[in-house]
Protein backbone atom coordinates (compact mmCIF):
# COMPACT_ATOMS: atom_id res chain seq x y z
CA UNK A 1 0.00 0.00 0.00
CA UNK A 2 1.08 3.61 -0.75
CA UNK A 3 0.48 6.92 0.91
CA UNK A 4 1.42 9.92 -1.59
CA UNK A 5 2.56 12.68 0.81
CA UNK A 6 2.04 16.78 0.15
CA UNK A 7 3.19 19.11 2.91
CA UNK A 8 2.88 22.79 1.32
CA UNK A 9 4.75 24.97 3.38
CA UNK A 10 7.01 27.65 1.52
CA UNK A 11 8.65 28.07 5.39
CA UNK A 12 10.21 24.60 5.61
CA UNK A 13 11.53 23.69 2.37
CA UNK A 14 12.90 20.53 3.96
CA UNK A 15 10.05 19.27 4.61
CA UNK A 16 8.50 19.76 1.47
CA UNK A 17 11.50 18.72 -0.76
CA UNK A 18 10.60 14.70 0.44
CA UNK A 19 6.71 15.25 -0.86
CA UNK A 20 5.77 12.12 -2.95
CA UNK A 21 5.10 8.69 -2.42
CA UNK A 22 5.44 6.59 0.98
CA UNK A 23 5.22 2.82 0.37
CA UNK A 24 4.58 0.57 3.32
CA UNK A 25 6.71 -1.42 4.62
CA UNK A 26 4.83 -4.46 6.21
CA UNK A 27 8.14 -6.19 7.66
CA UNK A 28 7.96 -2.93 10.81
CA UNK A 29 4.80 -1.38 12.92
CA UNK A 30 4.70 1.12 15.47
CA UNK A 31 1.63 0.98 17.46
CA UNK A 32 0.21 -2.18 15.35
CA UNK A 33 0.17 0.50 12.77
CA UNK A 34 2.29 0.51 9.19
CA UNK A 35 5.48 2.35 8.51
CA UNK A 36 5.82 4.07 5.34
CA UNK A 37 9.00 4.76 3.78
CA UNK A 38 9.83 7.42 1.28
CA UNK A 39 9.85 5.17 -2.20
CA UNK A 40 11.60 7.78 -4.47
CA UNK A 41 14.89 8.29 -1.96
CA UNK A 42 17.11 11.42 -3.62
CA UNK A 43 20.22 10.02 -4.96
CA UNK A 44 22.27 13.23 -3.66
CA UNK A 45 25.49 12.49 -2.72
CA UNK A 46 26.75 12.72 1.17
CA UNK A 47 22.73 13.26 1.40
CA UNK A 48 21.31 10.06 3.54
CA UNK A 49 17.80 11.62 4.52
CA UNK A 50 14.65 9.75 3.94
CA UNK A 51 10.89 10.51 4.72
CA UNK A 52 9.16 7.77 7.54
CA UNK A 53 5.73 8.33 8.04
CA UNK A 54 4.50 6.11 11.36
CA UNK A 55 2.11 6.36 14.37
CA UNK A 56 4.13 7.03 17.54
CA UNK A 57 1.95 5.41 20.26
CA UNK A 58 3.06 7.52 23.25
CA UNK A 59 2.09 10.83 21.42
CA UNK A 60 -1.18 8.99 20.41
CA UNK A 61 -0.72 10.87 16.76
CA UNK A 62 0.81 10.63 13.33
CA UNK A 63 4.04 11.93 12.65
CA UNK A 64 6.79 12.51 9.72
CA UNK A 65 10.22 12.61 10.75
CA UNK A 66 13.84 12.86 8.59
CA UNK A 67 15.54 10.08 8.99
CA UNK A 68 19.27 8.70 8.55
CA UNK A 69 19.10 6.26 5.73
CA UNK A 70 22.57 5.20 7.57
CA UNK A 71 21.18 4.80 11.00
CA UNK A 72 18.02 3.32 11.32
CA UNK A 73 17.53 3.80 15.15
CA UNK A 74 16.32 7.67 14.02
CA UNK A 75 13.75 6.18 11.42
CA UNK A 76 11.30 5.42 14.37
CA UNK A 77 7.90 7.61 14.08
CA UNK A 78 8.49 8.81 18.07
CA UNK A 79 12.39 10.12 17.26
CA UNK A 80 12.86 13.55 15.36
CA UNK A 81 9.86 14.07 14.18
CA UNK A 82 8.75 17.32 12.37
CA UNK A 83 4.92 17.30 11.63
CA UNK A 84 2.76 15.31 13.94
CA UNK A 85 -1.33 14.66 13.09
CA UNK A 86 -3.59 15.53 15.56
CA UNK A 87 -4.39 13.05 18.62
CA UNK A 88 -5.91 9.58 16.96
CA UNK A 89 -6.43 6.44 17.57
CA UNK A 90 -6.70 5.62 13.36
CA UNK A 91 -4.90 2.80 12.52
CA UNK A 92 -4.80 4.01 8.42
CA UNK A 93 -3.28 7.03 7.64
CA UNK A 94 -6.04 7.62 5.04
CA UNK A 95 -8.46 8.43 7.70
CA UNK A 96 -6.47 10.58 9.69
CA UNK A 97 -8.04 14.54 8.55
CA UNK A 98 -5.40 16.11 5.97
CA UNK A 99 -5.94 19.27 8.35
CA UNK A 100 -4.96 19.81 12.28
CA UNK A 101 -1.16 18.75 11.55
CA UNK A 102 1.21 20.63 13.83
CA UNK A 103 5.12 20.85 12.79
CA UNK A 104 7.05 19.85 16.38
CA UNK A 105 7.23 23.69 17.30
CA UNK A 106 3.54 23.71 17.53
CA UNK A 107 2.74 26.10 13.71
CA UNK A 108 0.24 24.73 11.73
C-alpha cells in the first residue's frame, strides 16, 4: 500500500522537498500501525535523509520525521519528528483529517 505525501509549506523547504510517495513497509509497525517509507529516496550524494511516516503510540498521533538512511535507530515515528497529526487512535493514515497537523514547534 502507498500513501502519496504533500506538505505545502514555503517556510520549511525541507520538509516539502521529500513530498511524494510513501510505500509501506509491512516487515515494521509502530503501534500495530504501518510504517511508510519514502519510495523515491534522492540520490544526492553525502545526502542520507529519507521521509518515515508512522504512528508514535506515546504521542497517540501521526508523525513525519527525517531520517538517517545510515542509522536506522532515528527512522522510528516517536524520534525527530517534524509534523505530527492531531491526537488519533486511526490505525490508516487515510483516515487521519489532511488538516490539524502541527510541525514539532507547535505552527500549523
Amino acid at each position: 500500500k502507498s500513501y502519496t505525501f504533500e506538505y505545502d509549506d514555503p517556510s520549511s523547504l525541507t520538509i516539502s522537498y521529500h513530498n511524494g510517495v510513501y510505500d509501506w513497509d509491512a516487515r515494521e509497525r509502530s503501534g500495530g500501525r504501518p510504517i511508510y517509507y519514502e519510495k523515491y529516496v534522492k540520490e544526492i550524494e553525502n545526502y542520507n535523509w529519507t521521509g518515515v511516516i508512522g504512528y508514535c503510540d506515546g504521542e497517540k498521533r501521526w508523525t513525519w520525521s527525517r531520517c538517517d538512511k545510515t542509522d536506522p535507530g532515528t527512522c522510528h515515528p516517536c524520534a525527530n519528528y517534524s509534523i505530527m497529526s492531531p491526537q488519533t487512535t486511526e490505525f490508516v493514515i487515510d483516515s487521519v483529517p489532511s488538516s490539524g497537523w502541527l510541525t514539532n514547534d507547535g505552527v500549523r
